[in-house]
C-alpha atoms as a PDB file:
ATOM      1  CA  UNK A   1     -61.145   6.319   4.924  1.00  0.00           C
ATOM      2  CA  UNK A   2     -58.150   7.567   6.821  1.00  0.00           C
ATOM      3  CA  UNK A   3     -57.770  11.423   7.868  1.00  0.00           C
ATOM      4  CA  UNK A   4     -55.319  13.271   5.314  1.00  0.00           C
ATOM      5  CA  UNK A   5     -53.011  13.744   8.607  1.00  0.00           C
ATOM      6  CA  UNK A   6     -52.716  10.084   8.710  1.00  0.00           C
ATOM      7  CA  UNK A   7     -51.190   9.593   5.339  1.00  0.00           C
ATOM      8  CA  UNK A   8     -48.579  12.912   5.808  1.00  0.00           C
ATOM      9  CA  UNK A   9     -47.678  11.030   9.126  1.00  0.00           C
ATOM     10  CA  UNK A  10     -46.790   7.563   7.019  1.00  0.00           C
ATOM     11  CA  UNK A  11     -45.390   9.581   4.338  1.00  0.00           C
ATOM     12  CA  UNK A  12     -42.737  11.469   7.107  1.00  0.00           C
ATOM     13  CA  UNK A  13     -42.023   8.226   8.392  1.00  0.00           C
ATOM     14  CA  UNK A  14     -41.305   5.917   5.116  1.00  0.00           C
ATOM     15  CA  UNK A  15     -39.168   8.697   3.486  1.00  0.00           C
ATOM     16  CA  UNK A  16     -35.449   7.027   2.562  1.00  0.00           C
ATOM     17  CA  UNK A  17     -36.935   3.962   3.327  1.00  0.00           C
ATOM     18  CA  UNK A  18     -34.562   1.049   1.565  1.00  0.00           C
ATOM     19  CA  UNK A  19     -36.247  -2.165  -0.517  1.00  0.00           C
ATOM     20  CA  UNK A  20     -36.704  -4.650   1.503  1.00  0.00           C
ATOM     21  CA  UNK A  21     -34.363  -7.702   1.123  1.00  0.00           C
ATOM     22  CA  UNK A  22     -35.339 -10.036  -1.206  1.00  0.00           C
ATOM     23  CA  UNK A  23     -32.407 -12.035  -2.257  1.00  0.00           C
ATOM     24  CA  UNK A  24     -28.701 -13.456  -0.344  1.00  0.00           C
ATOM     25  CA  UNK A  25     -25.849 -13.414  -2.077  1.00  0.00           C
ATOM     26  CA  UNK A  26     -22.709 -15.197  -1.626  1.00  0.00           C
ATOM     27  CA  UNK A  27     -19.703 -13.867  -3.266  1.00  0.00           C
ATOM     28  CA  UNK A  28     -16.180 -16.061  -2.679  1.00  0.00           C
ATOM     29  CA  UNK A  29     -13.516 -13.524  -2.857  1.00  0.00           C
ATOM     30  CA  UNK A  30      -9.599 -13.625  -2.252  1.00  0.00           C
ATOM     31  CA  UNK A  31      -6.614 -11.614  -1.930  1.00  0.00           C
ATOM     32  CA  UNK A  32      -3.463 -11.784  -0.269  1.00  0.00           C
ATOM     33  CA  UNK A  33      -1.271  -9.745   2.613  1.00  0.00           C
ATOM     34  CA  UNK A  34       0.990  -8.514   0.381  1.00  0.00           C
ATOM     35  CA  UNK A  35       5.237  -8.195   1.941  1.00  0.00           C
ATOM     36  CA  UNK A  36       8.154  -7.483   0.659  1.00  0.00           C
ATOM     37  CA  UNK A  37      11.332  -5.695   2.987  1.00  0.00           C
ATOM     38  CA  UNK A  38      13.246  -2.630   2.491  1.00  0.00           C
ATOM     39  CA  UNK A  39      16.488  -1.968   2.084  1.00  0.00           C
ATOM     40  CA  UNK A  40      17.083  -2.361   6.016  1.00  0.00           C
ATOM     41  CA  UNK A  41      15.649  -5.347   5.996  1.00  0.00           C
ATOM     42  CA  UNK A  42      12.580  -4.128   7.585  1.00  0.00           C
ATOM     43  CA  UNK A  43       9.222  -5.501   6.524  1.00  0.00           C
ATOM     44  CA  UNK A  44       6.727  -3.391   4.603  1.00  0.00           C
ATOM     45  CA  UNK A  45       2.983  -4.321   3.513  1.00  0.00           C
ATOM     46  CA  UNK A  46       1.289  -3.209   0.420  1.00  0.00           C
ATOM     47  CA  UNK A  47      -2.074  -1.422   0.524  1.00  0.00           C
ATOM     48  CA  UNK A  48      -4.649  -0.319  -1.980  1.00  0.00           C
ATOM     49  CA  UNK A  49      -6.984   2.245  -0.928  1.00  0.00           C
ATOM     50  CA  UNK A  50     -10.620   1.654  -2.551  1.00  0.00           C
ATOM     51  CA  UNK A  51     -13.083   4.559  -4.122  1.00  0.00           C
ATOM     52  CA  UNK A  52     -14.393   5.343  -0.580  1.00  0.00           C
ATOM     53  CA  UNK A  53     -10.768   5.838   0.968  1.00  0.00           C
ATOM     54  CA  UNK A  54     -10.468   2.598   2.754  1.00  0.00           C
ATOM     55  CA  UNK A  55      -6.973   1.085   2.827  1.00  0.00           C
ATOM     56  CA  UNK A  56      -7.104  -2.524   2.244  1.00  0.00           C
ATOM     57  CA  UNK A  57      -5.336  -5.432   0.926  1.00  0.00           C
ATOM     58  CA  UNK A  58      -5.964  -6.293  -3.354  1.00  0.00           C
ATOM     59  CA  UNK A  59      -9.000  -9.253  -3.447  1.00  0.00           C
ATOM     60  CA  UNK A  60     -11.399 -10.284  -5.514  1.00  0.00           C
ATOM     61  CA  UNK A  61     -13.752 -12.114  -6.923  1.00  0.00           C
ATOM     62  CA  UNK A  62     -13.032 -16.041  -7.326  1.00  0.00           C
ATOM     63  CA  UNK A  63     -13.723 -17.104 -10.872  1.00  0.00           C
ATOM     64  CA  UNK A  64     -15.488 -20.319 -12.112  1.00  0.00           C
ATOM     65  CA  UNK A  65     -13.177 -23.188 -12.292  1.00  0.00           C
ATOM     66  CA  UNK A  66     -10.208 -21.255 -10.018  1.00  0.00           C
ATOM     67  CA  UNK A  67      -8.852 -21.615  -6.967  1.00  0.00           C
ATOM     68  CA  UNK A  68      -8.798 -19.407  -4.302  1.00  0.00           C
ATOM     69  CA  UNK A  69      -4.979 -19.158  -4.082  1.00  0.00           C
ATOM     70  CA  UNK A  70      -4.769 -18.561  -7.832  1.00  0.00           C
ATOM     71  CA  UNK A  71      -7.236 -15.775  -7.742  1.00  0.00           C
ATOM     72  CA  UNK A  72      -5.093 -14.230  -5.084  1.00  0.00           C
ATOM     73  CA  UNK A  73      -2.352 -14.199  -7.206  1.00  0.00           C
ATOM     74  CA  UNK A  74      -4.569 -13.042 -10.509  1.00  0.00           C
ATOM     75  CA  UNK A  75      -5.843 -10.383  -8.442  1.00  0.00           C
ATOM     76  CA  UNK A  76      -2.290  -8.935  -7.132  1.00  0.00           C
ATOM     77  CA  UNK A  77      -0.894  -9.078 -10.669  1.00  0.00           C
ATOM     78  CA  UNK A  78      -4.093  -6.928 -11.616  1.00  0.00           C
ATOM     79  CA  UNK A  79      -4.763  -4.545  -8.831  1.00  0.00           C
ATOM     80  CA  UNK A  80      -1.021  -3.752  -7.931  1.00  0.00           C
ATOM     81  CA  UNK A  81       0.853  -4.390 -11.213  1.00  0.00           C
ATOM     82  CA  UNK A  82       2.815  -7.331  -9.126  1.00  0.00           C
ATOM     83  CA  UNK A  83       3.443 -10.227 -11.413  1.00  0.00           C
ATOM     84  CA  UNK A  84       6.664 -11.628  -9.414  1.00  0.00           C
ATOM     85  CA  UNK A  85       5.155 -13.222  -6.072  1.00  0.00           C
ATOM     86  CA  UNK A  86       5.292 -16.338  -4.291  1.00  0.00           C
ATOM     87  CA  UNK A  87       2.533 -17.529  -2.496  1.00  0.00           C
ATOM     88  CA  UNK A  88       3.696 -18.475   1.127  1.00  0.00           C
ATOM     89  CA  UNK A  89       0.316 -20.120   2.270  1.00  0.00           C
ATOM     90  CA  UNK A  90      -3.068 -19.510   3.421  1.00  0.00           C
ATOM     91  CA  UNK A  91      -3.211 -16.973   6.833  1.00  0.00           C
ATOM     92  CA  UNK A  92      -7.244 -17.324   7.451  1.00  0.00           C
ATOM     93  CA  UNK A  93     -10.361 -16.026   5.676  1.00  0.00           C
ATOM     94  CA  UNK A  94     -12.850 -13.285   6.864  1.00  0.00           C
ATOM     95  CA  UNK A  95     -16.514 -12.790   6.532  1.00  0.00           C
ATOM     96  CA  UNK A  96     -18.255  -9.447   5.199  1.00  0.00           C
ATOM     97  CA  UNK A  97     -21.622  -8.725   5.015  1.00  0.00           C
ATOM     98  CA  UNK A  98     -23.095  -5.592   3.273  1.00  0.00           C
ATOM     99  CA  UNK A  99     -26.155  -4.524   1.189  1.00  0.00           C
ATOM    100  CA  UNK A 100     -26.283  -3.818  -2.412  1.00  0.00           C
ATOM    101  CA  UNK A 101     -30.129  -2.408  -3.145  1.00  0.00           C
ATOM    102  CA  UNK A 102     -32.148  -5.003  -2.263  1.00  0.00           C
ATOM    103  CA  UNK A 103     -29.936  -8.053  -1.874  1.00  0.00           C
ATOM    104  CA  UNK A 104     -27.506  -8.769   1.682  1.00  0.00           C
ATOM    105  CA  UNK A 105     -24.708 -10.027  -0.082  1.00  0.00           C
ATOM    106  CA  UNK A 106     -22.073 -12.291   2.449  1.00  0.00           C
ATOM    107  CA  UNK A 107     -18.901 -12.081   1.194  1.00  0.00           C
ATOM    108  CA  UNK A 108     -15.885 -14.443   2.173  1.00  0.00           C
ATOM    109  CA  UNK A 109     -12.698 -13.160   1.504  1.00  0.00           C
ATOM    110  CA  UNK A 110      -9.902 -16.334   1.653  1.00  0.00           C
ATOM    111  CA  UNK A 111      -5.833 -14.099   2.765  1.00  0.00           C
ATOM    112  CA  UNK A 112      -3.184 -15.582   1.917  1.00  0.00           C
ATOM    113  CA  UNK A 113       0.799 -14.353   2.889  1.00  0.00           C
ATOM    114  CA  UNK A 114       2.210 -13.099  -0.183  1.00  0.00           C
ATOM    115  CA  UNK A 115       5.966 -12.380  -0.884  1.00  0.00           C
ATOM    116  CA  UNK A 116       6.415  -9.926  -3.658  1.00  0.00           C
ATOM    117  CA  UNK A 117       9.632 -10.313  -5.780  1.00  0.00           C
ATOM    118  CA  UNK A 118      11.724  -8.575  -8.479  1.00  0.00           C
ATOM    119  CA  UNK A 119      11.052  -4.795  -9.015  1.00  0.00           C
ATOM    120  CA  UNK A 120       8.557  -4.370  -6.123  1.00  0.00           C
ATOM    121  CA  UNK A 121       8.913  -0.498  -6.785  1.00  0.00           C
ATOM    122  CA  UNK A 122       7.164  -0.741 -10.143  1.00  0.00           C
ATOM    123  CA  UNK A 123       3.204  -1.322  -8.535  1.00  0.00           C
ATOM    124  CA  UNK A 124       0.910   0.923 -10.450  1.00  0.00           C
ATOM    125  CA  UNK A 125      -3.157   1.185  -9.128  1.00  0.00           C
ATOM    126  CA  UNK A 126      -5.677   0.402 -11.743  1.00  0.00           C
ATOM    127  CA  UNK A 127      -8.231   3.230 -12.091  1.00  0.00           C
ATOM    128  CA  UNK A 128     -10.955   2.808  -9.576  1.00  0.00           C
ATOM    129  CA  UNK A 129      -8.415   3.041  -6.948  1.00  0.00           C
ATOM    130  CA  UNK A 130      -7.452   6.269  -4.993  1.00  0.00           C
ATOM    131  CA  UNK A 131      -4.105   5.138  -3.812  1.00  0.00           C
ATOM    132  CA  UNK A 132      -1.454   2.287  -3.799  1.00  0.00           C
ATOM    133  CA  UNK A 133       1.255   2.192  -1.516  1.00  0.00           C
ATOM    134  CA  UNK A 134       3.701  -0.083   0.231  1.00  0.00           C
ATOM    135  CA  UNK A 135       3.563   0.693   4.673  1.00  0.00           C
ATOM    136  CA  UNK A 136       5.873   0.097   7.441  1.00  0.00           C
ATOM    137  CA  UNK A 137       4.020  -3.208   9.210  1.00  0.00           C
ATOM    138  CA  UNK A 138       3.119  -1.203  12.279  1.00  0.00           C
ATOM    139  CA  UNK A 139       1.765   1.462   9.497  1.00  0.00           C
ATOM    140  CA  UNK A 140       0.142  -0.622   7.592  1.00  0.00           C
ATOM    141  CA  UNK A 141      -1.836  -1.890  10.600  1.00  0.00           C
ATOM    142  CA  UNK A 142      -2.778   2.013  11.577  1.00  0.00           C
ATOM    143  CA  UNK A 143      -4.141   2.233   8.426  1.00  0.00           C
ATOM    144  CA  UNK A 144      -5.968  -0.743   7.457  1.00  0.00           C
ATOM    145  CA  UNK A 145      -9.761  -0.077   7.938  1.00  0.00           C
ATOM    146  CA  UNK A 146     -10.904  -3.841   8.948  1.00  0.00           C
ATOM    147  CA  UNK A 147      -9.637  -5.189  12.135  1.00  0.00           C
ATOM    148  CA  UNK A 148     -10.172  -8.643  11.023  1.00  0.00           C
ATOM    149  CA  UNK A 149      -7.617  -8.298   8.402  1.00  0.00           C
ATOM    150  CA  UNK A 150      -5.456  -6.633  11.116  1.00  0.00           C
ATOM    151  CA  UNK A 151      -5.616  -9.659  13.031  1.00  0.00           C
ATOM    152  CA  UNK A 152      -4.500 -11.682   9.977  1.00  0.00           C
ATOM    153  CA  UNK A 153      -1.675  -9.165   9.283  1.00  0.00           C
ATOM    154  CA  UNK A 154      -0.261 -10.213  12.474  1.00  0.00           C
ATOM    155  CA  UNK A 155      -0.040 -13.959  12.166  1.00  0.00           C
ATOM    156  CA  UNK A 156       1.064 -13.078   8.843  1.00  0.00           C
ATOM    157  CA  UNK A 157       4.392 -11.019  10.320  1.00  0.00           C
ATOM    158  CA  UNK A 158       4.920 -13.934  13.305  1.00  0.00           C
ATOM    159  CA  UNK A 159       4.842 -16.301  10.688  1.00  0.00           C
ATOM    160  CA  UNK A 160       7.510 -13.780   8.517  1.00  0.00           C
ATOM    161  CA  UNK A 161       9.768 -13.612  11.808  1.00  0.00           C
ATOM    162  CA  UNK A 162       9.495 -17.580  12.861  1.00  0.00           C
ATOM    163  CA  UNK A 163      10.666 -18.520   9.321  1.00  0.00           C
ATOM    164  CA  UNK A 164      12.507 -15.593   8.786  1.00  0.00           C
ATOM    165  CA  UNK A 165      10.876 -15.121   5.075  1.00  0.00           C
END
Protein backbone atom coordinates (compact mmCIF):
# COMPACT_ATOMS: atom_id res chain seq x y z
CA UNK A 1 0.00 0.00 0.00
CA UNK A 2 1.24 3.47 -0.74
CA UNK A 3 1.51 6.27 2.13
CA UNK A 4 -1.63 8.73 1.90
CA UNK A 5 1.20 11.50 1.07
CA UNK A 6 1.93 9.59 -1.98
CA UNK A 7 -1.46 9.77 -3.53
CA UNK A 8 -1.94 13.86 -2.49
CA UNK A 9 1.52 14.15 -4.31
CA UNK A 10 -0.01 12.35 -7.72
CA UNK A 11 -3.17 14.06 -7.17
CA UNK A 12 -1.15 17.83 -7.14
CA UNK A 13 0.60 16.74 -10.04
CA UNK A 14 -2.27 15.24 -12.51
CA UNK A 15 -4.63 18.20 -11.75
CA UNK A 16 -5.70 19.91 -15.41
CA UNK A 17 -4.21 17.10 -16.85
CA UNK A 18 -5.70 16.85 -20.72
CA UNK A 19 -6.93 13.20 -22.35
CA UNK A 20 -4.45 11.80 -23.88
CA UNK A 21 -4.57 11.74 -27.75
CA UNK A 22 -6.29 9.10 -29.13
CA UNK A 23 -7.32 9.98 -32.58
CA UNK A 24 -5.67 12.43 -35.85
CA UNK A 25 -7.73 14.30 -37.68
CA UNK A 26 -7.37 15.79 -40.98
CA UNK A 27 -9.59 18.56 -41.90
CA UNK A 28 -9.07 20.13 -45.75
CA UNK A 29 -10.04 23.67 -45.41
CA UNK A 30 -9.93 26.78 -47.86
CA UNK A 31 -10.36 30.36 -48.09
CA UNK A 32 -9.11 33.06 -50.06
CA UNK A 33 -6.95 36.59 -49.61
CA UNK A 34 -9.64 38.60 -50.18
CA UNK A 35 -8.72 42.42 -52.44
CA UNK A 36 -10.47 44.84 -53.76
CA UNK A 37 -8.93 48.86 -54.16
CA UNK A 38 -10.22 52.06 -52.96
CA UNK A 39 -11.15 54.89 -54.47
CA UNK A 40 -7.32 55.95 -54.88
CA UNK A 41 -6.61 53.07 -56.35
CA UNK A 42 -4.89 51.74 -53.39
CA UNK A 43 -5.25 48.09 -52.48
CA UNK A 44 -7.19 46.99 -49.41
CA UNK A 45 -7.61 43.29 -47.91
CA UNK A 46 -10.61 41.98 -46.20
CA UNK A 47 -10.40 40.44 -42.72
CA UNK A 48 -12.72 38.56 -40.43
CA UNK A 49 -11.86 38.48 -36.91
CA UNK A 50 -12.87 34.96 -35.25
CA UNK A 51 -14.62 34.43 -31.55
CA UNK A 52 -11.14 34.63 -29.90
CA UNK A 53 -10.19 38.07 -31.64
CA UNK A 54 -7.89 36.76 -34.25
CA UNK A 55 -7.99 38.60 -37.58
CA UNK A 56 -7.89 36.24 -40.38
CA UNK A 57 -8.87 35.62 -43.84
CA UNK A 58 -12.80 33.71 -44.41
CA UNK A 59 -11.97 29.58 -44.87
CA UNK A 60 -13.49 26.67 -44.34
CA UNK A 61 -14.23 23.45 -44.43
CA UNK A 62 -14.00 21.61 -47.98
CA UNK A 63 -17.18 19.69 -48.62
CA UNK A 64 -17.58 16.15 -50.15
CA UNK A 65 -17.52 16.21 -53.83
CA UNK A 66 -16.04 20.15 -53.99
CA UNK A 67 -13.17 21.64 -54.91
CA UNK A 68 -10.98 23.55 -53.03
CA UNK A 69 -11.30 26.71 -55.17
CA UNK A 70 -15.09 26.43 -55.08
CA UNK A 71 -15.19 26.18 -51.36
CA UNK A 72 -13.16 29.33 -51.29
CA UNK A 73 -15.58 31.03 -53.10
CA UNK A 74 -18.73 29.29 -51.04
CA UNK A 75 -17.03 30.31 -48.03
CA UNK A 76 -16.47 34.21 -49.00
CA UNK A 77 -20.07 34.46 -50.20
CA UNK A 78 -20.98 33.04 -46.61
CA UNK A 79 -18.61 34.52 -44.14
CA UNK A 80 -18.36 38.09 -45.76
CA UNK A 81 -21.68 38.47 -47.63
CA UNK A 82 -19.36 38.70 -51.01
CA UNK A 83 -21.14 36.99 -53.82
CA UNK A 84 -19.35 39.09 -56.77
CA UNK A 85 -15.61 37.69 -56.87
CA UNK A 86 -13.32 36.33 -59.29
CA UNK A 87 -11.00 33.86 -58.41
CA UNK A 88 -7.45 34.97 -59.62
CA UNK A 89 -5.60 31.61 -58.76
CA UNK A 90 -4.16 29.58 -56.12
CA UNK A 91 -1.28 31.70 -53.82
CA UNK A 92 -0.10 28.48 -51.57
CA UNK A 93 -1.67 26.45 -48.75
CA UNK A 94 -0.69 26.39 -44.99
CA UNK A 95 -0.64 23.76 -42.37
CA UNK A 96 -2.32 24.10 -38.76
CA UNK A 97 -2.21 21.87 -36.13
CA UNK A 98 -4.29 22.20 -32.88
CA UNK A 99 -6.12 20.01 -30.29
CA UNK A 100 -9.75 19.57 -29.90
CA UNK A 101 -10.23 17.26 -26.47
CA UNK A 102 -8.64 14.34 -27.21
CA UNK A 103 -7.99 14.34 -30.94
CA UNK A 104 -4.70 16.56 -32.77
CA UNK A 105 -6.55 17.62 -35.59
CA UNK A 106 -4.00 18.86 -38.82
CA UNK A 107 -5.67 21.19 -40.69
CA UNK A 108 -4.67 22.35 -44.34
CA UNK A 109 -5.96 25.44 -45.34
CA UNK A 110 -5.59 25.77 -49.54
CA UNK A 111 -5.43 30.49 -50.22
CA UNK A 112 -6.33 31.50 -53.07
CA UNK A 113 -6.11 35.53 -54.49
CA UNK A 114 -9.51 36.72 -54.57
CA UNK A 115 -10.81 39.92 -56.37
CA UNK A 116 -14.01 41.13 -54.90
CA UNK A 117 -16.42 42.95 -57.32
CA UNK A 118 -19.64 45.04 -57.42
CA UNK A 119 -20.76 46.63 -54.08
CA UNK A 120 -17.70 45.56 -52.02
CA UNK A 121 -19.10 47.99 -49.24
CA UNK A 122 -22.11 45.77 -48.58
CA UNK A 123 -19.93 42.69 -46.49
CA UNK A 124 -21.91 41.82 -43.44
CA UNK A 125 -20.15 39.09 -40.65
CA UNK A 126 -22.24 36.12 -39.88
CA UNK A 127 -22.77 35.73 -36.11
CA UNK A 128 -19.89 33.89 -34.60
CA UNK A 129 -17.69 36.56 -35.81
CA UNK A 130 -16.50 39.64 -33.73
CA UNK A 131 -15.57 41.82 -36.60
CA UNK A 132 -15.37 42.20 -40.47
CA UNK A 133 -13.47 44.74 -42.06
CA UNK A 134 -11.67 45.66 -45.24
CA UNK A 135 -7.46 46.96 -44.25
CA UNK A 136 -4.95 48.99 -45.96
CA UNK A 137 -2.39 45.97 -47.30
CA UNK A 138 0.36 47.10 -44.96
CA UNK A 139 -2.67 47.04 -42.22
CA UNK A 140 -3.94 44.14 -42.99
CA UNK A 141 -0.53 42.49 -42.57
CA UNK A 142 -0.16 44.27 -38.86
CA UNK A 143 -3.10 42.67 -38.05
CA UNK A 144 -3.27 39.28 -39.33
CA UNK A 145 -2.44 36.83 -36.44
CA UNK A 146 -0.63 33.93 -38.63
CA UNK A 147 2.57 34.79 -40.26
CA UNK A 148 2.18 32.10 -42.71
CA UNK A 149 -0.77 33.73 -44.19
CA UNK A 150 1.30 36.97 -44.03
CA UNK A 151 3.74 35.47 -46.18
CA UNK A 152 0.99 34.49 -48.66
CA UNK A 153 -0.51 38.03 -48.47
CA UNK A 154 2.62 39.19 -49.95
CA UNK A 155 2.97 37.08 -53.05
CA UNK A 156 -0.57 37.75 -53.25
CA UNK A 157 0.07 41.87 -53.59
CA UNK A 158 3.44 41.19 -56.00
CA UNK A 159 1.33 39.18 -57.99
CA UNK A 160 -1.58 42.28 -57.79
CA UNK A 161 1.31 44.84 -58.83
CA UNK A 162 3.09 42.50 -61.71
CA UNK A 163 -0.34 42.10 -63.41
CA UNK A 164 -1.63 45.15 -62.28
CA UNK A 165 -5.12 43.38 -61.15
Amino acid sequence: MQPPQLDKFKKYFNRGRKPSIQEIVREPTSGGIVFRRDKNGEIEILLIQDAKDRWTIPKGHIEPGETAQATAKREIGEEAGLQDVEMLGWLGKIHFRYRRVDKLVLMTTQIYLVKAKGDTNAIKKEEWMNGIKWFKFHDALDAIEYEDIGKLMLMGMKRIRQENL
